[in-house]
Structures are given as C-alpha cells and as structure tokens.
C-alpha atoms as a PDB file:
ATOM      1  CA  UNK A   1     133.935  96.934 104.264  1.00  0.00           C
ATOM      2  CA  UNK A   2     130.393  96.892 104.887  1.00  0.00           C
ATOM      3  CA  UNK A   3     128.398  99.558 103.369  1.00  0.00           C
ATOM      4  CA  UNK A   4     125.401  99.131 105.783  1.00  0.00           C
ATOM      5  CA  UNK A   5     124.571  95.849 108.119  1.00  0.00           C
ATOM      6  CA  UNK A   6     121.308  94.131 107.958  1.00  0.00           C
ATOM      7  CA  UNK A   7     119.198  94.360 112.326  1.00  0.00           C
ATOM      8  CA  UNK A   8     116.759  92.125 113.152  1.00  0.00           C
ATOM      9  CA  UNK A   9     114.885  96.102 113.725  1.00  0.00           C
ATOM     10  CA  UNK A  10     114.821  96.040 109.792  1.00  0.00           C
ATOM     11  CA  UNK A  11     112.874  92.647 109.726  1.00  0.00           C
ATOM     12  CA  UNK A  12     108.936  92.797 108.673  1.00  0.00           C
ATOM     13  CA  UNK A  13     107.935  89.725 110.408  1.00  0.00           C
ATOM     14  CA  UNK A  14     107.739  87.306 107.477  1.00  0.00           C
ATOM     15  CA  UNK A  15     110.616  85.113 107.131  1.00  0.00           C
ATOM     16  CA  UNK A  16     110.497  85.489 102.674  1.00  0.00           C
ATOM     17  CA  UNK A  17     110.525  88.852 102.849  1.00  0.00           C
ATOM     18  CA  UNK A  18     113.421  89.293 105.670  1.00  0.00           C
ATOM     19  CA  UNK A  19     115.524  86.903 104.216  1.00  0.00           C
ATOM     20  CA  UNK A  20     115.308  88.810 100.689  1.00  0.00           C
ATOM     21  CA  UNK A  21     116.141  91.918 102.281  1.00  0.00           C
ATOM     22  CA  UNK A  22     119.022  90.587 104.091  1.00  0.00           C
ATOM     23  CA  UNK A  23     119.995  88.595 100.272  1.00  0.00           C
ATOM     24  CA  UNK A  24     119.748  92.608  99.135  1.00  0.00           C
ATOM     25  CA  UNK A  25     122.144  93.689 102.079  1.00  0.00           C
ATOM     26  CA  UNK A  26     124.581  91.674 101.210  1.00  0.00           C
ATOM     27  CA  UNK A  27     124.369  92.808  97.036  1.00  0.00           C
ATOM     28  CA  UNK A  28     124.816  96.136  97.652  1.00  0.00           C
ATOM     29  CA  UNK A  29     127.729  95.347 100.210  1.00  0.00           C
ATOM     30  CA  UNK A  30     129.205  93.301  97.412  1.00  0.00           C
ATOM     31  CA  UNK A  31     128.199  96.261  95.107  1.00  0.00           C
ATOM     32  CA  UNK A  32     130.175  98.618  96.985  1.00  0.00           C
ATOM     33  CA  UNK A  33     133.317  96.617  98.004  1.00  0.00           C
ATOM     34  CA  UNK A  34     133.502  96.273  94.159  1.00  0.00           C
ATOM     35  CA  UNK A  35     133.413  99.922  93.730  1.00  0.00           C
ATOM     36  CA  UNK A  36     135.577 100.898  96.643  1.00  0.00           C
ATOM     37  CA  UNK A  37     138.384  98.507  95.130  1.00  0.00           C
ATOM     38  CA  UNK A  38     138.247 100.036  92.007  1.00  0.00           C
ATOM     39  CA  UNK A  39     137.405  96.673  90.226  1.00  0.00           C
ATOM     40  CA  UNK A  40     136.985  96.390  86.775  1.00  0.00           C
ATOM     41  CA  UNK A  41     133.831  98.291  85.528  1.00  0.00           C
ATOM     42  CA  UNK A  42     132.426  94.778  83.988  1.00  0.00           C
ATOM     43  CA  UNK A  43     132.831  93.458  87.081  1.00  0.00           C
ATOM     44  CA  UNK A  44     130.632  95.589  89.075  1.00  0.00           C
ATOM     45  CA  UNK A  45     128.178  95.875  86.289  1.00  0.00           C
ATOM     46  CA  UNK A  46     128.080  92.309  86.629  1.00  0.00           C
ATOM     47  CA  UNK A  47     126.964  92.762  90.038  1.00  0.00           C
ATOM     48  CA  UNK A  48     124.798  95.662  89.388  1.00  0.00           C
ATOM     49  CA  UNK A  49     122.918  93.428  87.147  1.00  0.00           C
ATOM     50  CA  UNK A  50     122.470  90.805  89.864  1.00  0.00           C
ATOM     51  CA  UNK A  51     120.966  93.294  92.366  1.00  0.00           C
ATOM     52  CA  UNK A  52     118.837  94.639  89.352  1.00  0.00           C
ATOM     53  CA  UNK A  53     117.524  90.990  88.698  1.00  0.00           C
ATOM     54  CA  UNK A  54     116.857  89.821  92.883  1.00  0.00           C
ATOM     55  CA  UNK A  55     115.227  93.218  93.570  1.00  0.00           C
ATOM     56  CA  UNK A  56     113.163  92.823  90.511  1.00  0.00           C
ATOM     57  CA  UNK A  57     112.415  89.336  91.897  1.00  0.00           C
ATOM     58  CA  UNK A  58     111.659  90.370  95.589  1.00  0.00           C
ATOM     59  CA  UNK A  59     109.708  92.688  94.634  1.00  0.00           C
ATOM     60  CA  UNK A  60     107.268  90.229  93.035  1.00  0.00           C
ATOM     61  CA  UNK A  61     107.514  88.129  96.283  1.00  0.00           C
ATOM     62  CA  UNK A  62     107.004  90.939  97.868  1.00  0.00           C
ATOM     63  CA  UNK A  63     103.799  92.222  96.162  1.00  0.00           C
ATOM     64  CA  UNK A  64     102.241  88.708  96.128  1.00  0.00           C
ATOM     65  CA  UNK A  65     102.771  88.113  99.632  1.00  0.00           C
ATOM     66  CA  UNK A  66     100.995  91.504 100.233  1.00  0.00           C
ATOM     67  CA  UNK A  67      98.429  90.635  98.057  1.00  0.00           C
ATOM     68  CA  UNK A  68      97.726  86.955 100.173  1.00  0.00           C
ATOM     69  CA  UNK A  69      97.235  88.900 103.431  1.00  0.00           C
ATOM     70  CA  UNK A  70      95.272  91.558 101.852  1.00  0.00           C
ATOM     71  CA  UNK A  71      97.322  94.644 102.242  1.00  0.00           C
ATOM     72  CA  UNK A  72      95.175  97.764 101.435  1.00  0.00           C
ATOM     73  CA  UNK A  73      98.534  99.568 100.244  1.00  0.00           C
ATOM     74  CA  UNK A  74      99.440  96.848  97.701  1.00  0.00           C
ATOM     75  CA  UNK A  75      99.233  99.414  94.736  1.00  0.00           C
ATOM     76  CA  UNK A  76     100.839 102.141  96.175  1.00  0.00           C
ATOM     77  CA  UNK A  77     103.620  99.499  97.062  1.00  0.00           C
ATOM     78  CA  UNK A  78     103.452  98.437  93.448  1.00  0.00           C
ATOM     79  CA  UNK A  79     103.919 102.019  92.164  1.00  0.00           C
ATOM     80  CA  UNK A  80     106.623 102.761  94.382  1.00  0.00           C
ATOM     81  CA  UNK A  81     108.582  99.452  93.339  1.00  0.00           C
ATOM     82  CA  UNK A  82     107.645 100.511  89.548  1.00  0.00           C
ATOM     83  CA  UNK A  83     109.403 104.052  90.609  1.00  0.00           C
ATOM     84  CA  UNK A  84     112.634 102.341  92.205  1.00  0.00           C
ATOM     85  CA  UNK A  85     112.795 100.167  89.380  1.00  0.00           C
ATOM     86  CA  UNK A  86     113.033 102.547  86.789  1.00  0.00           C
ATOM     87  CA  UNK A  87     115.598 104.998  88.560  1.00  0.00           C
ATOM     88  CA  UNK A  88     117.822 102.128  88.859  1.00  0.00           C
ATOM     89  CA  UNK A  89     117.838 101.034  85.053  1.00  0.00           C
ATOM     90  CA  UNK A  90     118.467 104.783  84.476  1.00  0.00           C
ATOM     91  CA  UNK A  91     121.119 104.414  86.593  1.00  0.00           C
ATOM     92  CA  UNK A  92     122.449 101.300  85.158  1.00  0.00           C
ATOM     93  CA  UNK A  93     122.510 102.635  81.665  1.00  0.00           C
ATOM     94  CA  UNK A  94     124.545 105.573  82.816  1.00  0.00           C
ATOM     95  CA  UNK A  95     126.709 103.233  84.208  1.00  0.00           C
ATOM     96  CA  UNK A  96     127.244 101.123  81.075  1.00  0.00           C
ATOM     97  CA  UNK A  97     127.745 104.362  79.019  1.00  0.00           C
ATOM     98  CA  UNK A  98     130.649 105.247  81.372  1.00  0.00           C
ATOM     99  CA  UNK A  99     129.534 108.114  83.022  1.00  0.00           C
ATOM    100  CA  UNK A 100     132.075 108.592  86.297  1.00  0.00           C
ATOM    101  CA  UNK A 101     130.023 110.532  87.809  1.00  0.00           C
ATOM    102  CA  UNK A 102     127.002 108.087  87.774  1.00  0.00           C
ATOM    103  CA  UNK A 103     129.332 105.758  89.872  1.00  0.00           C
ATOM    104  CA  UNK A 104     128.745 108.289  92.941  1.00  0.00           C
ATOM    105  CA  UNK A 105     125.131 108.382  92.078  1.00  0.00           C
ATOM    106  CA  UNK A 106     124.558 104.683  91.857  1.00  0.00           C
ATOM    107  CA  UNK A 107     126.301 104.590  95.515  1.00  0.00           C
ATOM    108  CA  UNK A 108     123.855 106.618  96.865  1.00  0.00           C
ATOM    109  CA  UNK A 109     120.825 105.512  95.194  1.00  0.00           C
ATOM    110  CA  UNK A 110     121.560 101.521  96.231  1.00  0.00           C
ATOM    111  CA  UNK A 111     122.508 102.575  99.998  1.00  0.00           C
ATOM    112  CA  UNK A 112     119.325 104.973 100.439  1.00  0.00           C
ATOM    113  CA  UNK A 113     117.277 102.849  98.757  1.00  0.00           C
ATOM    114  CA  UNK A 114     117.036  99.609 100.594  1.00  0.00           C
ATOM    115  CA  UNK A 115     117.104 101.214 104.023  1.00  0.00           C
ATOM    116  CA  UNK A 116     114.497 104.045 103.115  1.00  0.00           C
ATOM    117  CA  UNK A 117     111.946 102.099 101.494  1.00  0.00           C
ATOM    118  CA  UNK A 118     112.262  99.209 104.661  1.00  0.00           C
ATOM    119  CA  UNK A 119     111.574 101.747 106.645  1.00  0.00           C
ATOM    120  CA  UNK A 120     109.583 104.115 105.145  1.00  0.00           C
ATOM    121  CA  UNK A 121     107.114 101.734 103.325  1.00  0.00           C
ATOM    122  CA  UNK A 122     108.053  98.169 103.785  1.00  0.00           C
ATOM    123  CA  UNK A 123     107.257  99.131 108.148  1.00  0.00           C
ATOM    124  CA  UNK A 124     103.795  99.948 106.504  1.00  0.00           C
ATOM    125  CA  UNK A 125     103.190  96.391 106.082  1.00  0.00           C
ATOM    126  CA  UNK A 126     104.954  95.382 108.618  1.00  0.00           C
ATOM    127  CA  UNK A 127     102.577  97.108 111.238  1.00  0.00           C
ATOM    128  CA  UNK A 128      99.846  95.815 109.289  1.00  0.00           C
ATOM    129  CA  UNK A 129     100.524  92.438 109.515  1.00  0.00           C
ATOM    130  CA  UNK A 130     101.354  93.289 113.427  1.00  0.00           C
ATOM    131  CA  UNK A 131      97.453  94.631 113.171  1.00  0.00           C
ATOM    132  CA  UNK A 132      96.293  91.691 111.697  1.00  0.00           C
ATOM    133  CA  UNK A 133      97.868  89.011 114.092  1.00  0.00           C
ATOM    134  CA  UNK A 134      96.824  90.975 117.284  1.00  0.00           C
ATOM    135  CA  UNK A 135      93.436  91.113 116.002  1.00  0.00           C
ATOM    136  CA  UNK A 136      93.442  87.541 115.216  1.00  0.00           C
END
C-alpha cells in the first residue's frame, strides 16, 4: 500500500531532479510496506539505508544543478539538506538501537519530509527556473 503517490504537480521542471524524487517516492513506499508488514528489522534497515544513501546522492544532484543555473538560494538549500540529513541519521541510529518508538517517528519524518521540502523549498527553484525561462 502506497504511503504517498508521486503527481506530475510535484515535478520541478528538470527531468534529473523529477526523476530522483519520484526514485525517493518509491523508497519510502518500499520503506513503509516493509514496516506495515512487520518485516524483519534488518530488512527495513536495509532499506532505510538505501533511502539514506539516494537522498544523500540527490541531494548533490540537486545542489549542483542549482548551482549551474545560478540559484540565489543554493546555500539555504544546502543548509536545509545538511538539516534533513542529520535528523535522519539520528533517526537511523535510533532505529538500529531498537527503539520501538523511533519506528513511528521514522514514519513520519520520511512521509513529511519528501512532500514538505518539494513543496516548500524544492517549488522555490522550481519558480525560479520558471523565471528564468520566461525571461529568456
């Protein structure tokens, strides 16, 4: 069971960046079905750790595509990134130490997190680089 769905409304108009965030949709669905079925706690970690490593990764595609078109943001971006970054190896390492109730936590965190930064930062560039083609 999906946790959340991935809309073309979520896209930021360039085609690395979209298809990353979709790539993250579907980790934190995978994520969650894990946890919903009770799997073994390895397994999801093992998952954990994957969306841990791609975010990690998108987030450096991410920042350098900002960077090539000039985004005046980019180091807020970064910081923010840096922010979500560390709350999820917090989270992580609560999770490996067995805390139950981190499980609930971790839930929240991943489905808030994708979805709130898109569209509470990630639209920032997005209407930036709407900006920067109309003007061009």
């Amino acid at each position: 069971m999906a946790l959340m769905s991935w809309s073309p409304q979520l896209g930021i108009g360039d085609t690395t960046i979209d298809a990353e965030h979709q790539e993250l949709f579907r980790l934190i669905n995978t994520f969650h079905d894990h946890w919903l079925e009770n799997r073994d706690r390895q397994e999801i970690a093992k998952v954990l750790n994957q969306l841990i490593t791609y975010a990690q990764n998108h987030f450096q595609h991410e920042e350098a595509i900002m960077q090539r078109h000039g985004y005046p943001q980019l180091a807020d971006h970064q910081f923010i990134h840096e922010l979500m970054v560390d709350t999820i190896f917090k989270l992580r390492k609560s999770f490996e130490e067995h805390d139950h109730h981190l499980e609930i936590d971790t839930m929240h965190f991943v489905r808030s997190w994708l979805v709130d930064h898109i569209a509470n930062h990630d639209f920032l560039f997005r209407n930036f680089l709407a900006r920067k083609k109309a003007a061009a």
